[in-house]
N, C-alpha and C. Protein backbone atom coordinates (compact mmCIF):
# COMPACT_ATOMS: atom_id res chain seq x y z
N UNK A 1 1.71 17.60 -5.78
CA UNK A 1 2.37 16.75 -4.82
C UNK A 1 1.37 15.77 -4.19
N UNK A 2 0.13 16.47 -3.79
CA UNK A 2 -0.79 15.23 -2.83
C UNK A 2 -1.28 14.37 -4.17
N UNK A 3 -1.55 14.97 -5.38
CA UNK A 3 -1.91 13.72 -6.26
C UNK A 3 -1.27 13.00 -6.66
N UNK A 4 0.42 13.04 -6.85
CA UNK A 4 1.39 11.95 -6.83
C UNK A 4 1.30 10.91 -5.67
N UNK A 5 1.08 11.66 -4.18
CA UNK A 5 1.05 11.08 -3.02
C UNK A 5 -0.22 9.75 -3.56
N UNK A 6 -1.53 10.48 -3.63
CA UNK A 6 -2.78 9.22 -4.16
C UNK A 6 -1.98 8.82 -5.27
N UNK A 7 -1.94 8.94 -6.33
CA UNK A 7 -1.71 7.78 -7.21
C UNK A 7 -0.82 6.71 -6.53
N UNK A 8 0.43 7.02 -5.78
CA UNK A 8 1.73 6.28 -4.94
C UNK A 8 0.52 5.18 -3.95
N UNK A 9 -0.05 5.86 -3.54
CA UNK A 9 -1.07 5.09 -2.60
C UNK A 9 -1.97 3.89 -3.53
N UNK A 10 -2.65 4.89 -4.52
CA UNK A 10 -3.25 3.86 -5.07
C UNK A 10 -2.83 2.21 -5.70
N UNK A 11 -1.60 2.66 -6.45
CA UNK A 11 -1.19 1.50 -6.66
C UNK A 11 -0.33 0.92 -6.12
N UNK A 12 0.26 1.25 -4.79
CA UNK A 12 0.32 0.34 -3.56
C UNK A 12 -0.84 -0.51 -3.15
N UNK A 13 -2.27 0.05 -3.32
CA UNK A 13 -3.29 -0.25 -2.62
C UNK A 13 -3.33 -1.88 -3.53
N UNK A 14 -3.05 -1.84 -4.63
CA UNK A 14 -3.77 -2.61 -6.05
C UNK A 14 -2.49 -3.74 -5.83
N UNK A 15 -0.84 -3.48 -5.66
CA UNK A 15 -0.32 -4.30 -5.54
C UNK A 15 -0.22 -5.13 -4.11
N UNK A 16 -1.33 -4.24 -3.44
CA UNK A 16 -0.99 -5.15 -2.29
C UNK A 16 -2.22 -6.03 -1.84
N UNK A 17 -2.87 -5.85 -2.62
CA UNK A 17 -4.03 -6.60 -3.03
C UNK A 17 -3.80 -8.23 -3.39
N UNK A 18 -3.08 -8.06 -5.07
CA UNK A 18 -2.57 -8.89 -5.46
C UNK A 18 -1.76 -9.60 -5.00
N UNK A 19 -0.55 -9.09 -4.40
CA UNK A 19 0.61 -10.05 -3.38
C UNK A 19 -0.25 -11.08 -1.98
N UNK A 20 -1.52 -10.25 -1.44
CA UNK A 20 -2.59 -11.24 -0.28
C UNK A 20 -3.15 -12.05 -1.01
N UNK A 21 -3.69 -11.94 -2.54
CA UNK A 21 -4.63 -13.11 -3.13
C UNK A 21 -3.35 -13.99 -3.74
N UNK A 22 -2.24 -13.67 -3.93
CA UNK A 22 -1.34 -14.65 -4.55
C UNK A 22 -1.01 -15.65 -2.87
N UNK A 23 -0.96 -15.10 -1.71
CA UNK A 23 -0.52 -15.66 -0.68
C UNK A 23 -0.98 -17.17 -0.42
N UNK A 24 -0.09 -17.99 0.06
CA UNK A 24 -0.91 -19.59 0.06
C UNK A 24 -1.66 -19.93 1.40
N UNK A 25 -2.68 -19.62 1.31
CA UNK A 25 -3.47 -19.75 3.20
C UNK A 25 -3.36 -21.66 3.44
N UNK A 26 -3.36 -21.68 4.82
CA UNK A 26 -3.17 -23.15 5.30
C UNK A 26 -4.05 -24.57 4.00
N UNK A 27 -5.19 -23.87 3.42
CA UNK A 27 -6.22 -25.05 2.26
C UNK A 27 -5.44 -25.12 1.00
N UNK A 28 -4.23 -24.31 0.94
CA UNK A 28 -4.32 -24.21 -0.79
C UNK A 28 -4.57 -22.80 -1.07
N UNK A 29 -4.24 -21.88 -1.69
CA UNK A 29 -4.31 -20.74 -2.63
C UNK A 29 -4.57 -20.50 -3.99
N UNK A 30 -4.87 -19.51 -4.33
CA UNK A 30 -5.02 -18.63 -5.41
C UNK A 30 -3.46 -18.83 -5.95
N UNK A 31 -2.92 -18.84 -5.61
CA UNK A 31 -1.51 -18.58 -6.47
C UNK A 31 -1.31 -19.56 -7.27
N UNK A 32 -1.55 -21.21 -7.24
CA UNK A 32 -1.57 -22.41 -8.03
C UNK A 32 -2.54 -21.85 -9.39
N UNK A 33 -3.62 -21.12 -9.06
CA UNK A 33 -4.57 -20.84 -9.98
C UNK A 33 -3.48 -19.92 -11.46
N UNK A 34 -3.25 -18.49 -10.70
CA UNK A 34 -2.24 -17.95 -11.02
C UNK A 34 -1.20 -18.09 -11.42
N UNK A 35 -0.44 -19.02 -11.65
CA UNK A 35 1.17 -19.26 -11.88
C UNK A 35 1.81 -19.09 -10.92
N UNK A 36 1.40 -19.30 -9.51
CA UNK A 36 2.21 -19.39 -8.28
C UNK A 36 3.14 -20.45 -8.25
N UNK A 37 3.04 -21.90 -9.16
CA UNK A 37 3.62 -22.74 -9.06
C UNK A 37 5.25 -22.60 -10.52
N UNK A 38 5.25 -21.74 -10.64
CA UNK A 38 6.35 -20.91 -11.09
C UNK A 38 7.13 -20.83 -10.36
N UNK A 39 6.54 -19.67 -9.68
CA UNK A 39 7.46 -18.96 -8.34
C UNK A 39 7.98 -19.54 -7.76
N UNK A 40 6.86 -20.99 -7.21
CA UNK A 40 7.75 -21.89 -6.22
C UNK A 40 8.86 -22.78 -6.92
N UNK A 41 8.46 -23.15 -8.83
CA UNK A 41 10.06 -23.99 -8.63
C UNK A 41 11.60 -22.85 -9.39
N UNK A 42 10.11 -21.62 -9.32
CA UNK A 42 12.15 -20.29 -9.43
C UNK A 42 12.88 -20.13 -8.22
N UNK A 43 12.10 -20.09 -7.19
CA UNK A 43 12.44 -19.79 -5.89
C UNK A 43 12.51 -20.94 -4.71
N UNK A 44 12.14 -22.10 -5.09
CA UNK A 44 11.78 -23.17 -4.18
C UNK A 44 10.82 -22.87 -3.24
N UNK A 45 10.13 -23.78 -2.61
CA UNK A 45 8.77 -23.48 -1.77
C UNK A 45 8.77 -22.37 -0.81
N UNK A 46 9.76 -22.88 -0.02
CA UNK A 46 9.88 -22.06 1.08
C UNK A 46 10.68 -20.44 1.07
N UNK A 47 11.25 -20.73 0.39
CA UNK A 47 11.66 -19.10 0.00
C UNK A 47 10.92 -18.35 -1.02
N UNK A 48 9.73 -18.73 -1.62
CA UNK A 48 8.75 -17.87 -2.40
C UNK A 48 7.93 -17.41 -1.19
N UNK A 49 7.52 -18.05 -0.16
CA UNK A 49 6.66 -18.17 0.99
C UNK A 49 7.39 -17.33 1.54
N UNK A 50 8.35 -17.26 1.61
CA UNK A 50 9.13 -16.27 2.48
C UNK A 50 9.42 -14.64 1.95
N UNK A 51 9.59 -14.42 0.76
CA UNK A 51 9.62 -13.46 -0.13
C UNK A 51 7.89 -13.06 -0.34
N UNK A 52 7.09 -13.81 -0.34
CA UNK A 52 5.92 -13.41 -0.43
C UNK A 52 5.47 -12.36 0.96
N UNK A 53 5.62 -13.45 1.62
CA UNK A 53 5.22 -12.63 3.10
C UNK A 53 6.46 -11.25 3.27
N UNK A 54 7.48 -11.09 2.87
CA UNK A 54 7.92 -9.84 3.09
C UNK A 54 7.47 -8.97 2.30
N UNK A 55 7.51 -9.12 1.22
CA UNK A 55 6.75 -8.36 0.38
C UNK A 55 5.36 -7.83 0.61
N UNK A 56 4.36 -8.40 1.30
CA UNK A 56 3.30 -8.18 1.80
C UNK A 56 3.31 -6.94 3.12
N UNK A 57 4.23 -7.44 4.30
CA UNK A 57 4.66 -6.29 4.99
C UNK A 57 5.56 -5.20 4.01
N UNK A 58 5.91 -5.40 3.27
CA UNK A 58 7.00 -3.54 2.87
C UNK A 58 6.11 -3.24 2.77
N UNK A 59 4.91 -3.77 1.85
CA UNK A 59 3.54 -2.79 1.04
C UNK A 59 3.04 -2.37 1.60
N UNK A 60 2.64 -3.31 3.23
CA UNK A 60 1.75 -2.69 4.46
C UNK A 60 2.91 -1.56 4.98
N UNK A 61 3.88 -1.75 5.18
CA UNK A 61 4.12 -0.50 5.81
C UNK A 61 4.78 0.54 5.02
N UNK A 62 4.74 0.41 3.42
CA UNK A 62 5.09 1.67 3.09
C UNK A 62 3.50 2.25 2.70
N UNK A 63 2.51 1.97 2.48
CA UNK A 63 0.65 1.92 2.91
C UNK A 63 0.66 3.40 3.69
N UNK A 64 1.34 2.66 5.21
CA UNK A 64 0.64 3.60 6.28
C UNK A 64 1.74 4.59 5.94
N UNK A 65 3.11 4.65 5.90
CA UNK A 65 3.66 5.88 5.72
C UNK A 65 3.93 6.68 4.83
N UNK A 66 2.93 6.18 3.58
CA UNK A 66 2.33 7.20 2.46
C UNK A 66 1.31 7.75 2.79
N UNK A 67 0.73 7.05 3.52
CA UNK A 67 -0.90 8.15 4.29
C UNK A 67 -0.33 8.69 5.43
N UNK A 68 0.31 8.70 5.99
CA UNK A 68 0.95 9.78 7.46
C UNK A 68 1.50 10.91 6.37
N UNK A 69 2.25 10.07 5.42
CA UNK A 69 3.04 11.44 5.03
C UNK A 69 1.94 12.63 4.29
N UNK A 70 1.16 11.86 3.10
CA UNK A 70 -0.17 12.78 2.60
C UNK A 70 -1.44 13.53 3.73
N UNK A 71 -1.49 13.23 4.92
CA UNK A 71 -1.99 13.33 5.77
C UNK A 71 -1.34 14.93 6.58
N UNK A 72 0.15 14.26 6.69
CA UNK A 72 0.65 15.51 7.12
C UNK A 72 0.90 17.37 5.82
N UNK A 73 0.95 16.81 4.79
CA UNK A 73 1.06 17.64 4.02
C UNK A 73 -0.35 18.03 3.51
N UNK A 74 -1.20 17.65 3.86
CA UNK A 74 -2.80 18.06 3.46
C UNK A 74 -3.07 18.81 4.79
N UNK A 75 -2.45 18.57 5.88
CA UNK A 75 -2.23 19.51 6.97
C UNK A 75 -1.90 20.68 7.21
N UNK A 76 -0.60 20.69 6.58
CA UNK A 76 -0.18 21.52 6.50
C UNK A 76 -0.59 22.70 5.14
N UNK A 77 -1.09 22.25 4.37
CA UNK A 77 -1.22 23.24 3.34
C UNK A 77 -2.79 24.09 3.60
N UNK A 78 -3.64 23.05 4.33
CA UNK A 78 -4.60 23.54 4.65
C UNK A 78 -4.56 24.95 6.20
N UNK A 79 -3.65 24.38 6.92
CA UNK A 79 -3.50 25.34 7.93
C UNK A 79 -3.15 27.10 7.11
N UNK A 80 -2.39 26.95 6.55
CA UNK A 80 -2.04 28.54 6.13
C UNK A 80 -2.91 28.56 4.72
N UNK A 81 -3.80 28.43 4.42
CA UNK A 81 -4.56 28.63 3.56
C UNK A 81 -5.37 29.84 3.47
N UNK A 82 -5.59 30.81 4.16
CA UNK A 82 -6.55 31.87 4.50
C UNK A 82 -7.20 32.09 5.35
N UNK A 83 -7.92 31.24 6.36
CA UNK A 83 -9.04 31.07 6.43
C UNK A 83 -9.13 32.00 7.80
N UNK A 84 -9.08 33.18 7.27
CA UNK A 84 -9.66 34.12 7.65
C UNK A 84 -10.80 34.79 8.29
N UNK A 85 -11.10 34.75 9.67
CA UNK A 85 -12.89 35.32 9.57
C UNK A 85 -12.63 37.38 9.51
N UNK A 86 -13.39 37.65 8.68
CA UNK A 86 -13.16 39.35 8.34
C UNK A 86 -13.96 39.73 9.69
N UNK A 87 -13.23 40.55 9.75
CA UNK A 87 -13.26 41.59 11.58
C UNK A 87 -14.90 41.87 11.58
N UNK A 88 -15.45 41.93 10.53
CA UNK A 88 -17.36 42.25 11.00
C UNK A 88 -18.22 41.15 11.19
N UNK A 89 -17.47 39.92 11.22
CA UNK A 89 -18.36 39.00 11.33
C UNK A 89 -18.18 38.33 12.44
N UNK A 90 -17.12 38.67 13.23
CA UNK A 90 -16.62 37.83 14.46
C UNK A 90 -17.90 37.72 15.30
């Protein structure tokens, strides 16, 4: 389960990478480099810009609530794990 959780993470991590370097900052972007100028005449300017940037937040926030959730279950599995101190060593 927690290594499905990392891999889920990881390549969230990788697509959300890619969706910020495709993003068009105020000079011009990476995305013209890329075939961003696709996108804009599938989608027209302003609604690739707009679909870009949402897409950028789902990734950020499904990010943090794949690490709360792996966080809490690495918690929990570790709490009842044993960890025992044997009565002669207290």
């Amino acid at each position: 389960m927690i290594t499905g959780l990392t891999i889920l993470i990881a390549i969230n991590c990788v697509l959300l990478m890619l969706v910020v370097l495709i993003q068009n900052p105020k000079g011009g972007g990476v995305d013209s480099t890329f075939g961003g100028q696709g996108a804009t005449q599938m989608f027209g300017a302003a609604r690739s810009t707009d679909f870009i940037e949402k897409l950028t937040w789902g990734l950020a926030i499904l990010l943090f609530v794949l690490c709360i959730i792996t966080a809490l279950i690495v918690t929990n599995a570790g709490s009842g794990s044993g960890n025992v101190i044997p009565s002669g060593f207290e």
